[in-house]
N, C-alpha and C. Protein backbone atom coordinates (compact mmCIF):
# COMPACT_ATOMS: atom_id res chain seq x y z
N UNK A 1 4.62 13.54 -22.15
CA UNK A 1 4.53 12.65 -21.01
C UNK A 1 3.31 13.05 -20.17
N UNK A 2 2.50 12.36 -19.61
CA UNK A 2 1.24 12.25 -18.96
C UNK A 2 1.74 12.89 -17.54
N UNK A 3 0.98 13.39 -16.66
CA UNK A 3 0.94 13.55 -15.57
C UNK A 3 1.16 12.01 -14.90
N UNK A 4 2.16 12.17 -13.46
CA UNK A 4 2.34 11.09 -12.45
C UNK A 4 1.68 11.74 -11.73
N UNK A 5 1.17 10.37 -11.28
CA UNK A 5 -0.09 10.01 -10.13
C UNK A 5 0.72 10.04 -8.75
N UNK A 6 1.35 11.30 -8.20
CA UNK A 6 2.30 11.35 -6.82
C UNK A 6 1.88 10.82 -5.77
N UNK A 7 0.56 10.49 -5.53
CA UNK A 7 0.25 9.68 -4.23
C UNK A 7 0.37 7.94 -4.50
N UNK A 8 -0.17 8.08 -5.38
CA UNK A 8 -0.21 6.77 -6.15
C UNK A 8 1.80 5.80 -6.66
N UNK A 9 2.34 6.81 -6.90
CA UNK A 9 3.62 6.64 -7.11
C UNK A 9 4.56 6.27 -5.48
N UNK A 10 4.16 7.22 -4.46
CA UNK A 10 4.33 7.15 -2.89
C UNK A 10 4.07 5.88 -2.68
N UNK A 11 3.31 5.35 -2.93
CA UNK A 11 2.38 4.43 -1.86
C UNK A 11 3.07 3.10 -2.90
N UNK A 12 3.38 3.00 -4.11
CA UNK A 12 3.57 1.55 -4.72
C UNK A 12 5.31 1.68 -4.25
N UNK A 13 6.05 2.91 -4.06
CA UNK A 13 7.41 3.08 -3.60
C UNK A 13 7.36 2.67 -2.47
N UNK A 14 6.61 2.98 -1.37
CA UNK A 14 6.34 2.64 -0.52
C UNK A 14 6.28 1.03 -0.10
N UNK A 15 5.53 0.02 -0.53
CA UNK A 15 5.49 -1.33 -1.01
C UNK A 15 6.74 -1.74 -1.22
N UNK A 16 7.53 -1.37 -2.15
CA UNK A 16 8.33 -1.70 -2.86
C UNK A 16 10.11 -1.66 -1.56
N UNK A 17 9.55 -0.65 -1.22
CA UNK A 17 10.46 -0.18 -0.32
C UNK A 17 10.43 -1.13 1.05
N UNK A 18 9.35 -1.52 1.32
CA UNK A 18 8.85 -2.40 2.43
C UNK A 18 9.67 -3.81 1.85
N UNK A 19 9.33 -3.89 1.06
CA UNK A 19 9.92 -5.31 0.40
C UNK A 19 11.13 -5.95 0.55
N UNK A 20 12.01 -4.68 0.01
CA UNK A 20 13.80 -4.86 -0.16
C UNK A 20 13.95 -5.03 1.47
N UNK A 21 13.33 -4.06 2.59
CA UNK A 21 13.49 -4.23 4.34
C UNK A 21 13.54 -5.30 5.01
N UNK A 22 11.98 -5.87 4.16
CA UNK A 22 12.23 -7.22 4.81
C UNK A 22 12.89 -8.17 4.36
N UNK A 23 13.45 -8.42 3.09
CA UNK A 23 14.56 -8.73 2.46
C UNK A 23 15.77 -8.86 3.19
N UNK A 24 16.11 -7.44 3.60
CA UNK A 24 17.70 -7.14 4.33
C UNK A 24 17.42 -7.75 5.29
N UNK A 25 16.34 -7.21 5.87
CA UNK A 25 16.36 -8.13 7.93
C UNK A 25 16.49 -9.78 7.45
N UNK A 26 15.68 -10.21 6.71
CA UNK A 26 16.16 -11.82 6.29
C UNK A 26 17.57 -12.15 6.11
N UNK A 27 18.23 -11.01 5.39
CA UNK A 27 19.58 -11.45 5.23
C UNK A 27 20.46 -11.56 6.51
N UNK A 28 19.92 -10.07 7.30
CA UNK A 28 20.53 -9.98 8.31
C UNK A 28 20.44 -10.90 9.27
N UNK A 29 19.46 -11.93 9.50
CA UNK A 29 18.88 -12.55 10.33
C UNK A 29 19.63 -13.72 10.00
N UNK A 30 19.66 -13.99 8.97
CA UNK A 30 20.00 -15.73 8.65
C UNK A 30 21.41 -15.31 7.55
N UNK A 31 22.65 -14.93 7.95
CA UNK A 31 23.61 -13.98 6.89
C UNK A 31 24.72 -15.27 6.76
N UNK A 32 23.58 -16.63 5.92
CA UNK A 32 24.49 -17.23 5.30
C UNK A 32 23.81 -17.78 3.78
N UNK A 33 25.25 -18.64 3.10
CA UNK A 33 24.85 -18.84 1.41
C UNK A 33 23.45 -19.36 1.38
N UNK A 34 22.74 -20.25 1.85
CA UNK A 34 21.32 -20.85 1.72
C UNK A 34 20.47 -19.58 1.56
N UNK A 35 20.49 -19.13 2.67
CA UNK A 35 19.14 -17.90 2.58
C UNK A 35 19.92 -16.77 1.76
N UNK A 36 20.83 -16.53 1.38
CA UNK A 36 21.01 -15.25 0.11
C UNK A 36 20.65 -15.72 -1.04
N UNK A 37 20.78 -17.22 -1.29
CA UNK A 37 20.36 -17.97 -2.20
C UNK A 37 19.08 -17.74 -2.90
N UNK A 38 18.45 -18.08 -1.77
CA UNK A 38 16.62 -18.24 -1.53
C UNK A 38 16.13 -16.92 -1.59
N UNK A 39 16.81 -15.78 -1.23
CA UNK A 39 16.26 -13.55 -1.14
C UNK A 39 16.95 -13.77 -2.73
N UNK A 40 17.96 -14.37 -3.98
CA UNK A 40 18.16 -13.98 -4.82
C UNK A 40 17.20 -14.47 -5.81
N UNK A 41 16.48 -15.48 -5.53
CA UNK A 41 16.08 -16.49 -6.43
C UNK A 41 14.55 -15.79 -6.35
N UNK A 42 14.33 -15.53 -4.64
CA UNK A 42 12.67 -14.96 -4.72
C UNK A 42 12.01 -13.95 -4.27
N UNK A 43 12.77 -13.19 -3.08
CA UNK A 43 12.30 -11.85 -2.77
C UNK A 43 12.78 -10.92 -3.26
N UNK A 44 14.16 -10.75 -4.23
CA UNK A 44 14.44 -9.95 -5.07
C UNK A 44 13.63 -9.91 -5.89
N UNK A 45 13.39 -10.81 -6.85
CA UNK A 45 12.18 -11.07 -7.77
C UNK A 45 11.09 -9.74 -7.67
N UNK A 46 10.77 -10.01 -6.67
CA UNK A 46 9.71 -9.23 -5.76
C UNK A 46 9.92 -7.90 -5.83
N UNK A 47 10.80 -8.08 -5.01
CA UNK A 47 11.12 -6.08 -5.31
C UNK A 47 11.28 -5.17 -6.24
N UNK A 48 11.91 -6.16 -7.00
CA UNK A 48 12.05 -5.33 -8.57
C UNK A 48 10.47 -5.65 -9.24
N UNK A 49 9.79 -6.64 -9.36
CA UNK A 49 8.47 -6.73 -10.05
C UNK A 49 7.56 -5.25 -9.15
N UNK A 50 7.59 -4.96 -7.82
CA UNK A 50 7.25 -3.64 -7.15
C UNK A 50 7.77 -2.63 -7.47
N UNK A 51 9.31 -2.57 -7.81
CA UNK A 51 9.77 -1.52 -8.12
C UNK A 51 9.05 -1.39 -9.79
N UNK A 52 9.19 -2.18 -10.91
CA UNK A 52 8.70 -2.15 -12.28
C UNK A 52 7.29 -1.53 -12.14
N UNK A 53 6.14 -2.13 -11.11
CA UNK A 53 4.84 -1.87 -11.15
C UNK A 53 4.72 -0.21 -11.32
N UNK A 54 5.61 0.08 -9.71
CA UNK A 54 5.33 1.23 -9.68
C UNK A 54 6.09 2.19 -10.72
N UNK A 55 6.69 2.28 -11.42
CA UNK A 55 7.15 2.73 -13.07
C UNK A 55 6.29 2.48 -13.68
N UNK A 56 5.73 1.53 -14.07
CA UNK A 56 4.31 0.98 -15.22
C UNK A 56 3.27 1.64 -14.37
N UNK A 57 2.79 2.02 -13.38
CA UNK A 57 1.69 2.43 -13.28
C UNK A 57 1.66 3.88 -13.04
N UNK A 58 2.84 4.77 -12.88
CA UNK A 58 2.26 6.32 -12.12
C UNK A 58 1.94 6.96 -12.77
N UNK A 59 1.57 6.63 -14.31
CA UNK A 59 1.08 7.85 -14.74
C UNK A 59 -0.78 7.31 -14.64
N UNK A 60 -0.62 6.24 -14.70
CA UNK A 60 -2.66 5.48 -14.94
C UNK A 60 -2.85 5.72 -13.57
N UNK A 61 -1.81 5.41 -12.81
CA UNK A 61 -2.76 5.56 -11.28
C UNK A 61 -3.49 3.98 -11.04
N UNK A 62 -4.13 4.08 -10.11
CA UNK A 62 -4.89 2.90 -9.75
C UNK A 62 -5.56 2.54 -11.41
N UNK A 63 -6.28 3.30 -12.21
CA UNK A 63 -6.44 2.81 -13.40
C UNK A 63 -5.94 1.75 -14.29
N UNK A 64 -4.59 1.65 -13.64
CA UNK A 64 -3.40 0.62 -14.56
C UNK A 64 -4.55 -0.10 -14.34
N UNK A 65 -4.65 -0.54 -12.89
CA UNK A 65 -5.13 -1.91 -13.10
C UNK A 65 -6.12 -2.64 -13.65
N UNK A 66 -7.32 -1.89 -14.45
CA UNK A 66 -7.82 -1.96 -14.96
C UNK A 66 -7.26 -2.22 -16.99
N UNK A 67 -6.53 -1.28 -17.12
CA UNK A 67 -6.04 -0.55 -18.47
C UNK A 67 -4.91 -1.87 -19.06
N UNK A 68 -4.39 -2.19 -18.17
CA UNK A 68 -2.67 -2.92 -18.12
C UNK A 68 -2.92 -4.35 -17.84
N UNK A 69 -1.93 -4.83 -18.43
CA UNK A 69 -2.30 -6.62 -17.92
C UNK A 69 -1.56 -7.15 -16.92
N UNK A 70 -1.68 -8.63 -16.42
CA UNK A 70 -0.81 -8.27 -15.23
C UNK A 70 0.68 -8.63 -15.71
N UNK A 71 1.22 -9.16 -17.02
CA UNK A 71 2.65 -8.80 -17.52
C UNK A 71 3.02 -7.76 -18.10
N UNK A 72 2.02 -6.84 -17.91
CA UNK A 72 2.01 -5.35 -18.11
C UNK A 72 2.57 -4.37 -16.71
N UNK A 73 2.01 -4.87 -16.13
CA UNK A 73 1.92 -4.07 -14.84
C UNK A 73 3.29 -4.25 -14.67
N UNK A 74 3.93 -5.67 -14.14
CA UNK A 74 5.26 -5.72 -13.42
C UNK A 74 6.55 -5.94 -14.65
N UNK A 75 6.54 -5.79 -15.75
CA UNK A 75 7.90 -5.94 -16.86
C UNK A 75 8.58 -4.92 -16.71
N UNK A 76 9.54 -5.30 -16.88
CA UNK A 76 10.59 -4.26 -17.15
C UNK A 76 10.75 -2.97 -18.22
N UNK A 77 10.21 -1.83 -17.08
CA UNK A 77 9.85 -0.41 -17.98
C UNK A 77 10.36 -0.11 -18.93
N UNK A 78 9.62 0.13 -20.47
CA UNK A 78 10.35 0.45 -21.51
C UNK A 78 11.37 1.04 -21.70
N UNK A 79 11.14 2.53 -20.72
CA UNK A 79 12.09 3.62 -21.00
C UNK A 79 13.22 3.35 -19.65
N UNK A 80 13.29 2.62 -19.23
CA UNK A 80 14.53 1.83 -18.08
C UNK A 80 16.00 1.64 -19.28
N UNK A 81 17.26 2.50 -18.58
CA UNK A 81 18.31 2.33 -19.41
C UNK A 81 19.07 0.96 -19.33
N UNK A 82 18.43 -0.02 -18.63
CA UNK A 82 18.82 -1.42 -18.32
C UNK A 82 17.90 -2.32 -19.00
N UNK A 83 18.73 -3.36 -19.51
CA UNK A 83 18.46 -4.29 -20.21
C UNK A 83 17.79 -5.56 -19.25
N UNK A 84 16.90 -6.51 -19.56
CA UNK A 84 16.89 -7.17 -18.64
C UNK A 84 17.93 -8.54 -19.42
N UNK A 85 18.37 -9.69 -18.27
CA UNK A 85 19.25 -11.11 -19.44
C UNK A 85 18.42 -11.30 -20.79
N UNK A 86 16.82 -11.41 -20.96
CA UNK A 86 16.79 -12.30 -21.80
C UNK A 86 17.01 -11.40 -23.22
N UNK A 87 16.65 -10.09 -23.10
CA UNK A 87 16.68 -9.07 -24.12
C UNK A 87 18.22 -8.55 -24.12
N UNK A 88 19.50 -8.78 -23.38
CA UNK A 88 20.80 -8.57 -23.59
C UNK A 88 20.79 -9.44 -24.91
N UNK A 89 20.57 -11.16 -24.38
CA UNK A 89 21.12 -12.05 -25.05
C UNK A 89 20.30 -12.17 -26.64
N UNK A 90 19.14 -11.34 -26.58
CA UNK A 90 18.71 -11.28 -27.99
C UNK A 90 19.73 -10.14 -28.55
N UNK A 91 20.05 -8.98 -28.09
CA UNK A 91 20.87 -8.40 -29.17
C UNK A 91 22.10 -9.09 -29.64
N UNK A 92 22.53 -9.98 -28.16
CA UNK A 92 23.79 -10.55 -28.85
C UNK A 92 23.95 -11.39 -29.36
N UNK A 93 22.34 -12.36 -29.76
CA UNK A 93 21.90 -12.93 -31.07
C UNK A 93 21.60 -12.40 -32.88
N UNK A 94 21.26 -10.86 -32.01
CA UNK A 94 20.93 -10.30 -33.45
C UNK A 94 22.74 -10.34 -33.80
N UNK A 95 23.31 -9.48 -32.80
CA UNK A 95 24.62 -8.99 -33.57
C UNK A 95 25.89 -10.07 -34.23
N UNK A 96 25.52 -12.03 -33.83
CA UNK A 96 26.41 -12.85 -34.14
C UNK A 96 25.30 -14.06 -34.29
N UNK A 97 24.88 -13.83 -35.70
CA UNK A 97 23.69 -14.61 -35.84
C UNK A 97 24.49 -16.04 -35.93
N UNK A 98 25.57 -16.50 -36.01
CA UNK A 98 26.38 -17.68 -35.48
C UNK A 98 26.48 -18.17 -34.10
N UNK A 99 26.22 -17.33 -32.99
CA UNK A 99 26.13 -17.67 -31.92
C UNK A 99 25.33 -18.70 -31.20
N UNK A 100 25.82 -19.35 -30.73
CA UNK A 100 25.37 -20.76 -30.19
C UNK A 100 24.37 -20.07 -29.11
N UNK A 101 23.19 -20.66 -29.06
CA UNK A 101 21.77 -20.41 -28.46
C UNK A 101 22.23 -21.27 -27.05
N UNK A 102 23.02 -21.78 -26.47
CA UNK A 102 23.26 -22.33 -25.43
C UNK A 102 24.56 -21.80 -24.42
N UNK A 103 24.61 -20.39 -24.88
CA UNK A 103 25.58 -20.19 -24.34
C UNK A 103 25.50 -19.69 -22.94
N UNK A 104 23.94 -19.60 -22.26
CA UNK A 104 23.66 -18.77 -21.38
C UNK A 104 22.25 -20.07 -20.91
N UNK A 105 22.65 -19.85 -19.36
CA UNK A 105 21.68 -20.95 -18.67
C UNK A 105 20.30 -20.10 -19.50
N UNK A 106 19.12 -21.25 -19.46
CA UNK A 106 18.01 -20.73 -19.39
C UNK A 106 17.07 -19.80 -18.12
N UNK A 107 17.93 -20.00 -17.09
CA UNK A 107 17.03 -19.20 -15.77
C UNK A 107 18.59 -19.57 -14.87
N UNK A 108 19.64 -18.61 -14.96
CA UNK A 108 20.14 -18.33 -13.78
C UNK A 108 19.91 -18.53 -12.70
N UNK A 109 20.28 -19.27 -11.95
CA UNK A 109 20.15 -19.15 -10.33
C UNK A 109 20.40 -17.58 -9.66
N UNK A 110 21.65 -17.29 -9.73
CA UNK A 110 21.65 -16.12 -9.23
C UNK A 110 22.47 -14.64 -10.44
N UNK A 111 22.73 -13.72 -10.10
CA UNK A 111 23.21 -12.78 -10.89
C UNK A 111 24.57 -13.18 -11.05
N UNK A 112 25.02 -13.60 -10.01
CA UNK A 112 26.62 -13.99 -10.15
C UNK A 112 26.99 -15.29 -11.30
N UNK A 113 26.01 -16.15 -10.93
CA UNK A 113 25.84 -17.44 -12.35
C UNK A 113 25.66 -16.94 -13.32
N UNK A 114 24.65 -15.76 -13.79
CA UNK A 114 24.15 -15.24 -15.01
C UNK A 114 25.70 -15.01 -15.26
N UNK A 115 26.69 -13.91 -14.44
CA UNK A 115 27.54 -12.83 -15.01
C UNK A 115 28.77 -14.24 -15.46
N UNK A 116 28.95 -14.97 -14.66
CA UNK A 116 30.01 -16.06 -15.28
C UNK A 116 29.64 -16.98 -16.01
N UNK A 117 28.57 -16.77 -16.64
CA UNK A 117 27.84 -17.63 -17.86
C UNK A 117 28.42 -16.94 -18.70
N UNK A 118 28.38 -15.38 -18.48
CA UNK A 118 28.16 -14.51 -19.92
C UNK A 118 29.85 -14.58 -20.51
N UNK A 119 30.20 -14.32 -18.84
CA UNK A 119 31.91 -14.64 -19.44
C UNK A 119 32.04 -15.58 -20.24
N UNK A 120 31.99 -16.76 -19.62
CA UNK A 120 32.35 -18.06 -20.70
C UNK A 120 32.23 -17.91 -21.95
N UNK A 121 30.84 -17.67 -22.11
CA UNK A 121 29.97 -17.29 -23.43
C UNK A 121 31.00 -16.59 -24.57
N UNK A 122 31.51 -14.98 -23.86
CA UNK A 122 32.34 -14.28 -24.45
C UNK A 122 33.68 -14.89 -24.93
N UNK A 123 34.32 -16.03 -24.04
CA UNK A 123 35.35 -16.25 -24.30
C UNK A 123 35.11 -17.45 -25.51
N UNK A 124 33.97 -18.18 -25.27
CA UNK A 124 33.86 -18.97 -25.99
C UNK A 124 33.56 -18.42 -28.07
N UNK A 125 33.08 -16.96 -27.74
CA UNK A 125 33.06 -15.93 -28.78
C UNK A 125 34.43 -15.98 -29.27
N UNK A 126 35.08 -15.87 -28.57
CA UNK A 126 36.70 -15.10 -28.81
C UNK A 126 37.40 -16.04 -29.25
N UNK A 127 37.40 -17.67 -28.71
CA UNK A 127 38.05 -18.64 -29.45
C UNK A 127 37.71 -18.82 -30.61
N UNK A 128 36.21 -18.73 -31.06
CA UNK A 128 35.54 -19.30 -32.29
C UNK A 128 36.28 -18.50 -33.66
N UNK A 129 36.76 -17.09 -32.88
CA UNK A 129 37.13 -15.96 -33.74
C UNK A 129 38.20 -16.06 -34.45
């Protein structure tokens, strides 16, 4: 493993950290379904693409940005023990190559839609069985 770039790692945590704040004060500010809606759909987005950057970049340092592309920079870190939806639903294509390709919205609205998609999905597994 390469040396991390610790100032460089500070400062994109930093960002990242700024992000989710103003996030919460939005929630806090406006703490109904419309605007949790609107922080799930787009300033989460955000924070995690800041949080990913700064994983993809501390070992290049400002270099990433040169070295890395920009769906390089913000994807979801290889060595991250979390899956992101669209790479869940490919294994659980590889593992039931019968599985209906529609069992899962194409772009979730929120995490809670994703997670009662997946249910259905499963149960709809379980009847087929």
């Amino acid at each position: 493993m390469a040396r991390i770039d610790i100032e460089w790692l500070q400062a994109t945590l930093q960002d990242a950290s700024d992000a989710l704040t103003d996030t919460i004060a939005a929630l806090n500010e406006s703490p109904d379904e419309e605007t949790a809606a609107e922080l799930l759909r787009r300033d989460l987005v955000e924070v995690y693409a800041k949080l990913n950057y700064a994983v993809n970049t501390a070992e290049l340092g400002p270099n990433a940005l040169n070295e890395l592309t920009e769906d390089e920079l913000i994807a979801w870190p290889l060595g991250m023990p979390f899956l992101a939806w669209s790479e869940e639903e490919n294994i659980d294509d590889d593992e039931d190559d019968e599985a209906d390709e529609n069992d899962f919205e194409e772009d979730p609205e929120t995490p809670v839609e994703a997670e009662e998609e997946a249910e259905k999905a499963e149960v709809k597994k379980e009847e087929a069985k």
